[in-house]
C-alpha atoms as a PDB file:
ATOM      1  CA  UNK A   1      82.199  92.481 102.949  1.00  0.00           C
ATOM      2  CA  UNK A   2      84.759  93.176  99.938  1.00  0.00           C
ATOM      3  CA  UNK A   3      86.939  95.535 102.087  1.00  0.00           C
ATOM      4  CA  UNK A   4      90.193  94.493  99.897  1.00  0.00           C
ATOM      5  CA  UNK A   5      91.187  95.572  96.995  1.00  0.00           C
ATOM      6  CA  UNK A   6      91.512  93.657  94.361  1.00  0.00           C
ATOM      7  CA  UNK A   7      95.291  93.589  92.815  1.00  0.00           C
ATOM      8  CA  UNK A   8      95.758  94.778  88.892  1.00  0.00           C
ATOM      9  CA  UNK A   9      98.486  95.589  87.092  1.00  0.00           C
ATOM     10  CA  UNK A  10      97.903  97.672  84.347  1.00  0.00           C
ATOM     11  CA  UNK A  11      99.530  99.722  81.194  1.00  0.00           C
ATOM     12  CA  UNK A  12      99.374 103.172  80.623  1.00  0.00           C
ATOM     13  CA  UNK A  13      97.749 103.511  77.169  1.00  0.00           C
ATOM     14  CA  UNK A  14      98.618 105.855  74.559  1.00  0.00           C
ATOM     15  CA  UNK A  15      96.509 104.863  71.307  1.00  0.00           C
ATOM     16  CA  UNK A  16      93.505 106.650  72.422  1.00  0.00           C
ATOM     17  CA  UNK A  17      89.899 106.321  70.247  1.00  0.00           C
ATOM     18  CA  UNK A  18      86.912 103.942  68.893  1.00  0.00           C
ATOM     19  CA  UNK A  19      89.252 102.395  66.704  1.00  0.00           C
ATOM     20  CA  UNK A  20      92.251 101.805  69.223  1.00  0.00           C
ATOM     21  CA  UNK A  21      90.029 100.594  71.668  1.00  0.00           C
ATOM     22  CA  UNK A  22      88.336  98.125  69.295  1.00  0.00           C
ATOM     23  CA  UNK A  23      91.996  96.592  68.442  1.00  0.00           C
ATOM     24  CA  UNK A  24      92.571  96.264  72.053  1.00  0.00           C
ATOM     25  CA  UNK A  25      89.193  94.453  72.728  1.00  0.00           C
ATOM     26  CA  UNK A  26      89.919  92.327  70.603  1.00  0.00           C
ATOM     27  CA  UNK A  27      93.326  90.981  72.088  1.00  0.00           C
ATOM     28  CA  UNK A  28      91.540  90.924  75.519  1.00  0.00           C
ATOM     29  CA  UNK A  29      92.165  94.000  76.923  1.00  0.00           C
ATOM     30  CA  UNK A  30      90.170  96.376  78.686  1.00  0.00           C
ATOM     31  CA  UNK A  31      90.536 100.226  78.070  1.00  0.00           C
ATOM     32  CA  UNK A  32      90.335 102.978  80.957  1.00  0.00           C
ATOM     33  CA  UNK A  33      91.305 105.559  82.688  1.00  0.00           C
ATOM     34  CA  UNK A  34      92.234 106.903  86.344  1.00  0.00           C
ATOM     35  CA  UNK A  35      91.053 109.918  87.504  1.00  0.00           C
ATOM     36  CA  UNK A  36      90.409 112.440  90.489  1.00  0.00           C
ATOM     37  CA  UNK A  37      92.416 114.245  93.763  1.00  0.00           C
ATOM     38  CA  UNK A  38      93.276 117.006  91.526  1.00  0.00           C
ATOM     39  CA  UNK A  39      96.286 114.865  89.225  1.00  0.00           C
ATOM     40  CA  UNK A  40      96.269 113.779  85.829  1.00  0.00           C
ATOM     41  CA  UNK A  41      93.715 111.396  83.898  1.00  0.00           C
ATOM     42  CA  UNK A  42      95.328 108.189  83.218  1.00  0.00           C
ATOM     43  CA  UNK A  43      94.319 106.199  80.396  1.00  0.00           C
ATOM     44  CA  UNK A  44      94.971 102.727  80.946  1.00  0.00           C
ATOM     45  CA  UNK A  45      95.078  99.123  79.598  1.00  0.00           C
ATOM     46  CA  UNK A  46      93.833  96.535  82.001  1.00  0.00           C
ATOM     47  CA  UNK A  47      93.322  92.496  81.614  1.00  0.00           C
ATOM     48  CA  UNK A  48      90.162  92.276  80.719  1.00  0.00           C
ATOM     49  CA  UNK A  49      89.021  88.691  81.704  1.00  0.00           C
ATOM     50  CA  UNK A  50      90.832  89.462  85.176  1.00  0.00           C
ATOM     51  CA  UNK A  51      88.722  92.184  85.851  1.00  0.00           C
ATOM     52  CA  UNK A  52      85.641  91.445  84.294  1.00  0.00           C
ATOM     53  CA  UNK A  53      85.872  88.344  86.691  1.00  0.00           C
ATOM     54  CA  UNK A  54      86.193  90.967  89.834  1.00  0.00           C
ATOM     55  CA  UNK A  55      83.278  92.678  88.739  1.00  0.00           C
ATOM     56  CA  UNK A  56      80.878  89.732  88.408  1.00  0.00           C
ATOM     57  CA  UNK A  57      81.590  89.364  92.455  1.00  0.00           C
ATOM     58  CA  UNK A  58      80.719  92.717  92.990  1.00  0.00           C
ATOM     59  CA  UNK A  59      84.144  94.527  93.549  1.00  0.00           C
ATOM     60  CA  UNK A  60      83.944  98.272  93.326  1.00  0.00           C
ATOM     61  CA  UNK A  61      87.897  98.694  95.013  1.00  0.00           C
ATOM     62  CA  UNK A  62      90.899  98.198  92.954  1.00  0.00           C
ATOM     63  CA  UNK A  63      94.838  98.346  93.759  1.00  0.00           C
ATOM     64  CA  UNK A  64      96.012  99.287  90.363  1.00  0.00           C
ATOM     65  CA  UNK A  65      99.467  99.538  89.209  1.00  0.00           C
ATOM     66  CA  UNK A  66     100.823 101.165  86.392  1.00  0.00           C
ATOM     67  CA  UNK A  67     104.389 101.718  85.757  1.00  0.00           C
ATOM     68  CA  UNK A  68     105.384 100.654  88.796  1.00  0.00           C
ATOM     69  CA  UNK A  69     102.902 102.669  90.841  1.00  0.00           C
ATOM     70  CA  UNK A  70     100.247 101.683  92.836  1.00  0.00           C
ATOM     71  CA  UNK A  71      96.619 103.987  93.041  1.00  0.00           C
ATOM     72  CA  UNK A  72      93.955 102.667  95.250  1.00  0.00           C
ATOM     73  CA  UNK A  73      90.950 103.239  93.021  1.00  0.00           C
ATOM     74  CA  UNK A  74      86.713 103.324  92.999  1.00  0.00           C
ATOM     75  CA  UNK A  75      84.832 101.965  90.057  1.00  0.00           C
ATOM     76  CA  UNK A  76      83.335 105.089  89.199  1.00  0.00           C
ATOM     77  CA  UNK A  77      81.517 103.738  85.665  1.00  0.00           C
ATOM     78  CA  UNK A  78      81.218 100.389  83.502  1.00  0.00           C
ATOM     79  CA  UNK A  79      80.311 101.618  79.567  1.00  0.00           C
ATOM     80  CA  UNK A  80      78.682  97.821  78.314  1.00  0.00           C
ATOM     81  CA  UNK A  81      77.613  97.290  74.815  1.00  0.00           C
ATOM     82  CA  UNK A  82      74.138  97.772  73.350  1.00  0.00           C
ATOM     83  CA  UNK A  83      73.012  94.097  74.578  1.00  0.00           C
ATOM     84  CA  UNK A  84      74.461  95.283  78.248  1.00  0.00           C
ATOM     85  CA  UNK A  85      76.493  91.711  77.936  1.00  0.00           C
ATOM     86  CA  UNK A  86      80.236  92.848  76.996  1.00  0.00           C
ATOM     87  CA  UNK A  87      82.340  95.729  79.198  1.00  0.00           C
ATOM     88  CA  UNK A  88      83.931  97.902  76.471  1.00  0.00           C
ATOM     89  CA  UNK A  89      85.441 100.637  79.291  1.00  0.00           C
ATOM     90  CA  UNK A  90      85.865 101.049  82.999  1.00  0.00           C
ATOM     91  CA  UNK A  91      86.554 104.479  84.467  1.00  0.00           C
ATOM     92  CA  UNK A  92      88.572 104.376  87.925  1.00  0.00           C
ATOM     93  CA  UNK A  93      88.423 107.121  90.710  1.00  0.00           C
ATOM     94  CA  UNK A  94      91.431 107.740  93.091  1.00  0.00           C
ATOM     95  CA  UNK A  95      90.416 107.400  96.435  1.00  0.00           C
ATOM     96  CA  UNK A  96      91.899 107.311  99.841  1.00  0.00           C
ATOM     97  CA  UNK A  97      91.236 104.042 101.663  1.00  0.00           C
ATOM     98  CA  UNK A  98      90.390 105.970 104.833  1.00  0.00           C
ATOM     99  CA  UNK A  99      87.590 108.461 103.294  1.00  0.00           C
ATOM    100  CA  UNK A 100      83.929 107.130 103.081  1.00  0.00           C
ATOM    101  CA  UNK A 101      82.352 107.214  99.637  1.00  0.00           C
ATOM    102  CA  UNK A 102      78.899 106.978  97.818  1.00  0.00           C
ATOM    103  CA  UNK A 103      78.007 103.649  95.944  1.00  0.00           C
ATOM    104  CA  UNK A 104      75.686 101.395  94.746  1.00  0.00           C
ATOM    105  CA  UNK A 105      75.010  98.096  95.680  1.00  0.00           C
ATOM    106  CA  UNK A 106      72.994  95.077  94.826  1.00  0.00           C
ATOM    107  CA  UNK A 107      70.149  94.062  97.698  1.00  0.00           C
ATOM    108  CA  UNK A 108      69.283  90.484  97.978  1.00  0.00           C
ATOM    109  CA  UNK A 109      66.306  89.062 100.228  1.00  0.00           C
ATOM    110  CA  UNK A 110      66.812  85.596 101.185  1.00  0.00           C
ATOM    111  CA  UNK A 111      64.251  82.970 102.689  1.00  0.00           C
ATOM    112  CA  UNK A 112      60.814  82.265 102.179  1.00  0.00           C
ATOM    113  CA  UNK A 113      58.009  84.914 103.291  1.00  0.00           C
ATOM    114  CA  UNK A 114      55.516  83.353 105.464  1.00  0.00           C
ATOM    115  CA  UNK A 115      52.619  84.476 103.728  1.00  0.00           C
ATOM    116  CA  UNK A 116      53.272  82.501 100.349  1.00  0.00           C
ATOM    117  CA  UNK A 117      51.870  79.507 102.581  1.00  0.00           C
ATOM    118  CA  UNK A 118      48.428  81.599 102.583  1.00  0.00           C
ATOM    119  CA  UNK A 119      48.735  82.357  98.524  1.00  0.00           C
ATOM    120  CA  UNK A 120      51.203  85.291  98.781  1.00  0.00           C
ATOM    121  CA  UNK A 121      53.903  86.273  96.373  1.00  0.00           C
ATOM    122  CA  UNK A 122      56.999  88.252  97.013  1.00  0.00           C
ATOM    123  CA  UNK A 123      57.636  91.065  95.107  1.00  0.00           C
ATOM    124  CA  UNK A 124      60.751  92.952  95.252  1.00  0.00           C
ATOM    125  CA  UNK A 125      60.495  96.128  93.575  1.00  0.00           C
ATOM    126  CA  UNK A 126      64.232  97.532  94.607  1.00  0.00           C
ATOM    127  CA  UNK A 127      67.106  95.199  93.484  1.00  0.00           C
ATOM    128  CA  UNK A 128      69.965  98.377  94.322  1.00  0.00           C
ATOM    129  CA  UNK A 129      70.266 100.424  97.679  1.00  0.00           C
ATOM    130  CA  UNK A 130      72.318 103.401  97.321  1.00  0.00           C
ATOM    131  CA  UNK A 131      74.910 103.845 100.174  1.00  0.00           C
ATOM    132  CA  UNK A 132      77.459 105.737 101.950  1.00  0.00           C
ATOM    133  CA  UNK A 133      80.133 103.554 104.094  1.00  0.00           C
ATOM    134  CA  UNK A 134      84.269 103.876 104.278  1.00  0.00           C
ATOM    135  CA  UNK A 135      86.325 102.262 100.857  1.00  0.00           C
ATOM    136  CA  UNK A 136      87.518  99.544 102.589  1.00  0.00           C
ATOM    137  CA  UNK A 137      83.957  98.238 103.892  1.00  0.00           C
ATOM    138  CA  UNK A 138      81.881  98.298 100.526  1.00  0.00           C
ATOM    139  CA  UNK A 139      79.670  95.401 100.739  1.00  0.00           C
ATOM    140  CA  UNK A 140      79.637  93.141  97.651  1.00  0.00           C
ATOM    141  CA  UNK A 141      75.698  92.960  98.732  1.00  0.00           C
ATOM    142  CA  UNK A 142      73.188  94.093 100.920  1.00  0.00           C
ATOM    143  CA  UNK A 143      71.228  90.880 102.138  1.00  0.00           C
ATOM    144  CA  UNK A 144      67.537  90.991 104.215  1.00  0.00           C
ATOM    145  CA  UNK A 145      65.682  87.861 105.149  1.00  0.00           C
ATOM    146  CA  UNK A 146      62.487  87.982 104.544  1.00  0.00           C
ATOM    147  CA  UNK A 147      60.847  84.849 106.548  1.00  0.00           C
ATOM    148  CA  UNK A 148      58.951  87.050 108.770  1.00  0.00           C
ATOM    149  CA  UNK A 149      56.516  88.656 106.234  1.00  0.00           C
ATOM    150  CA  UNK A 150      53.028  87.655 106.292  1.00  0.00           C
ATOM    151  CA  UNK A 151      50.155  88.189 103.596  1.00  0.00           C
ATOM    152  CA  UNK A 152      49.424  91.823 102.733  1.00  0.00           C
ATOM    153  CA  UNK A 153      53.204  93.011 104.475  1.00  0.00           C
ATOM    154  CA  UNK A 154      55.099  95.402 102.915  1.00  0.00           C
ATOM    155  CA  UNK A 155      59.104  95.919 103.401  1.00  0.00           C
ATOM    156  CA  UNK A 156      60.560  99.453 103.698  1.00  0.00           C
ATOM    157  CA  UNK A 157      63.725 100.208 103.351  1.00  0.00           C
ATOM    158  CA  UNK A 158      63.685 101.138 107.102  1.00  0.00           C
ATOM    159  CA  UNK A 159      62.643  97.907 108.425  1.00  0.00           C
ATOM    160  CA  UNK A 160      66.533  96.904 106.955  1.00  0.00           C
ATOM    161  CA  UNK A 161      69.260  96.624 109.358  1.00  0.00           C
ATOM    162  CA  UNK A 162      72.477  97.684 107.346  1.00  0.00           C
ATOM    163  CA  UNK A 163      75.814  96.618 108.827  1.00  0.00           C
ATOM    164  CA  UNK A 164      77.810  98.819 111.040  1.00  0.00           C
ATOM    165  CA  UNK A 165      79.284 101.694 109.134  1.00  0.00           C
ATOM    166  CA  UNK A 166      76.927 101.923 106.281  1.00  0.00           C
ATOM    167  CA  UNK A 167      74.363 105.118 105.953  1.00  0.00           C
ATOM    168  CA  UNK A 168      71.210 104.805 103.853  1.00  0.00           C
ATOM    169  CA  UNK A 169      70.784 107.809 101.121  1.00  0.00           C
ATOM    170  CA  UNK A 170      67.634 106.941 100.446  1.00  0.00           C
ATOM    171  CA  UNK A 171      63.864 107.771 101.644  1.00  0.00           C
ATOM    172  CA  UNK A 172      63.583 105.423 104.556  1.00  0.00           C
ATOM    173  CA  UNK A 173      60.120 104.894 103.206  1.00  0.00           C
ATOM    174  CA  UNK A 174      60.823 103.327 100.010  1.00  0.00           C
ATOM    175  CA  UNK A 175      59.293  99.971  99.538  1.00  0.00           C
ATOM    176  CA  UNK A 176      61.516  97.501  98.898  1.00  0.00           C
ATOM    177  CA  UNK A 177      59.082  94.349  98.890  1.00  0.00           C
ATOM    178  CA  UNK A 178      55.737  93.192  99.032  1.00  0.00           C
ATOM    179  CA  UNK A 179      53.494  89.891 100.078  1.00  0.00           C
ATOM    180  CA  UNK A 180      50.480  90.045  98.256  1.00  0.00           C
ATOM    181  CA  UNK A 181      48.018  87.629  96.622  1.00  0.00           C
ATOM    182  CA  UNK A 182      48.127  88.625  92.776  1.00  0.00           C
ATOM    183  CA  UNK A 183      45.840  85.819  91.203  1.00  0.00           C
ATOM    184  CA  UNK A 184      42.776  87.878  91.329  1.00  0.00           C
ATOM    185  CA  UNK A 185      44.208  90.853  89.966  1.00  0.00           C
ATOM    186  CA  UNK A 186      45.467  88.453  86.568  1.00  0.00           C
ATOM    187  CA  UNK A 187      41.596  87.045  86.940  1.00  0.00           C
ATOM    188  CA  UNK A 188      40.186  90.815  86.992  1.00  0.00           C
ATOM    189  CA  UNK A 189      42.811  91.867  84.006  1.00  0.00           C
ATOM    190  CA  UNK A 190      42.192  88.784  81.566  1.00  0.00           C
ATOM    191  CA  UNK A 191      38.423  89.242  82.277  1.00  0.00           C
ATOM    192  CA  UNK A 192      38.631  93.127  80.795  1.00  0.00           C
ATOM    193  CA  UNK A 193      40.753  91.951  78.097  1.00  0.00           C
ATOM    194  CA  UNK A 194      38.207  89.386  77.007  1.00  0.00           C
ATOM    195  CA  UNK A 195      35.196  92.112  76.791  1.00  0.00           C
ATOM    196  CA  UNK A 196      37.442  94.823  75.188  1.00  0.00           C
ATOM    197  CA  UNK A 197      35.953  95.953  72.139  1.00  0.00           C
ATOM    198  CA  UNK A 198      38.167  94.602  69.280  1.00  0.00           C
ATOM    199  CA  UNK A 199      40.602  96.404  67.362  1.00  0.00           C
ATOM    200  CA  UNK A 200      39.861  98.094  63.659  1.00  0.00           C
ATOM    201  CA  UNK A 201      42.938  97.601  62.018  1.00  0.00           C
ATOM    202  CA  UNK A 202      41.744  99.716  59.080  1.00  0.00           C
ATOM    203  CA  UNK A 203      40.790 102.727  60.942  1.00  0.00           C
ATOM    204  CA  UNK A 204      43.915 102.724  63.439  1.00  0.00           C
ATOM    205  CA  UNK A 205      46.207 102.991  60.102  1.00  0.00           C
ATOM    206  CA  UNK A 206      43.751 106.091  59.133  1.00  0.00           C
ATOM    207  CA  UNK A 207      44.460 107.728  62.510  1.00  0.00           C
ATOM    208  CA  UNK A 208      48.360 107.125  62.514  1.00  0.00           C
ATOM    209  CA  UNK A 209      48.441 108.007  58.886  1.00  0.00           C
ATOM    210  CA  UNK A 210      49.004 111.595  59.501  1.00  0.00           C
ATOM    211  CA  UNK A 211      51.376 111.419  62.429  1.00  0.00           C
ATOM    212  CA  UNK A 212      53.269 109.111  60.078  1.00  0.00           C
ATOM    213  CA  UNK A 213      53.355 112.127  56.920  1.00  0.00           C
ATOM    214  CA  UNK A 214      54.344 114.786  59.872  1.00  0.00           C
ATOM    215  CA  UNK A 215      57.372 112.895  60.403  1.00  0.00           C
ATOM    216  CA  UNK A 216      58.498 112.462  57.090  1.00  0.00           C
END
């Protein structure tokens, strides 16, 4: 469980814009802002490396000072680049380390399903579980072993036990995972790609021809 905060002094920010932003990028720094309970939106200048480095671990909780000051606050939003790769801008929600709050958090199944010994293969179709717990007990990850499932099983997210504290906000009948043999179905699906009727490049070009002139 992450239930502290990680520690971050910051600097209140007064070149605001694109442009500003860029420069400060640049000299590894991370723009943002603290908002929320009804007082003033902050924008801030944080280390970036420092708290990119939080983030990779999963923190959402932050003890941010600026000025002197310290806010306990909620990642609220990450803005990444086009390539999802670089963090360009981090928006921070006041919170009160007492009240309980509504993230997001990774899920991870560990072990080995049973049924892969009789030609099954997991498939996890929900990497995220949204949640509702207390600040100070935000789990960096939800984890469910999954040594128990057999051919043909499927995992819902009710058959998860979530620690103490934490509420589900999801349909307890979402499927998370399931164990199923999928070499037939790739067998079936090359087999119908092998006796589709090839493709007339010619006449597709006709056919788009038109849509192509309506959108000029």
């Amino acid at each position: 469980m992450s239930s502290q905060a990680a520690t971050v002094t910051a600097e209140s920010r007064t070149q605001l814009g694109s442009r500003a932003n860029k420069r400060l990028r640049d000299s590894g720094k991370l723009p943002g802002v603290i908002y929320g309970h009804k007082l003033d939106v902050v924008p801030i200048t944080l280390p970036k490396k420092e708290v990119v480095k939080h983030l990779d671990h999963g923190q959402h909780l932050f003890a941010v000072t600026v000025g002197g000051k310290a806010e306990n606050v909620l990642v609220k939003d990450v803005q990444y680049d086009h390539m999802g790769m670089e963090v360009l801008h981090i928006d921070f929600a006041r919170v009160d380390l007492n009240e309980r709050v509504e993230v997001t958090v990774p899920l991870e199944l560990k072990g080995t399903p049973k049924g892969e010994a009789d030609g099954g293969v997991l498939q996890q179709i929900v990497s995220e579980l949204e949640i509702e717990c207390i600040v100070t007990g935000i789990p960096d990850a939800i984890r469910h072993n999954v040594s128990d499932m057999g051919m043909d099983s499927t995992l819902h997210l009710k058959d998860i036990k979530l620690p103490d504290g934490i509420k589900s906000l999801q349909d307890p009948e979402l499927i998370i995972a399931t164990v199923k043999e999928i070499a037939e179905a790739e067998t079936t699906e090359a087999a119908e790609g092998a006796t589709a009727e090839p493709e007339i490049i010619g006449k597709k070009k006709e056919d788009e021809a038109p849509a192509a002139a309506e959108k000029k």
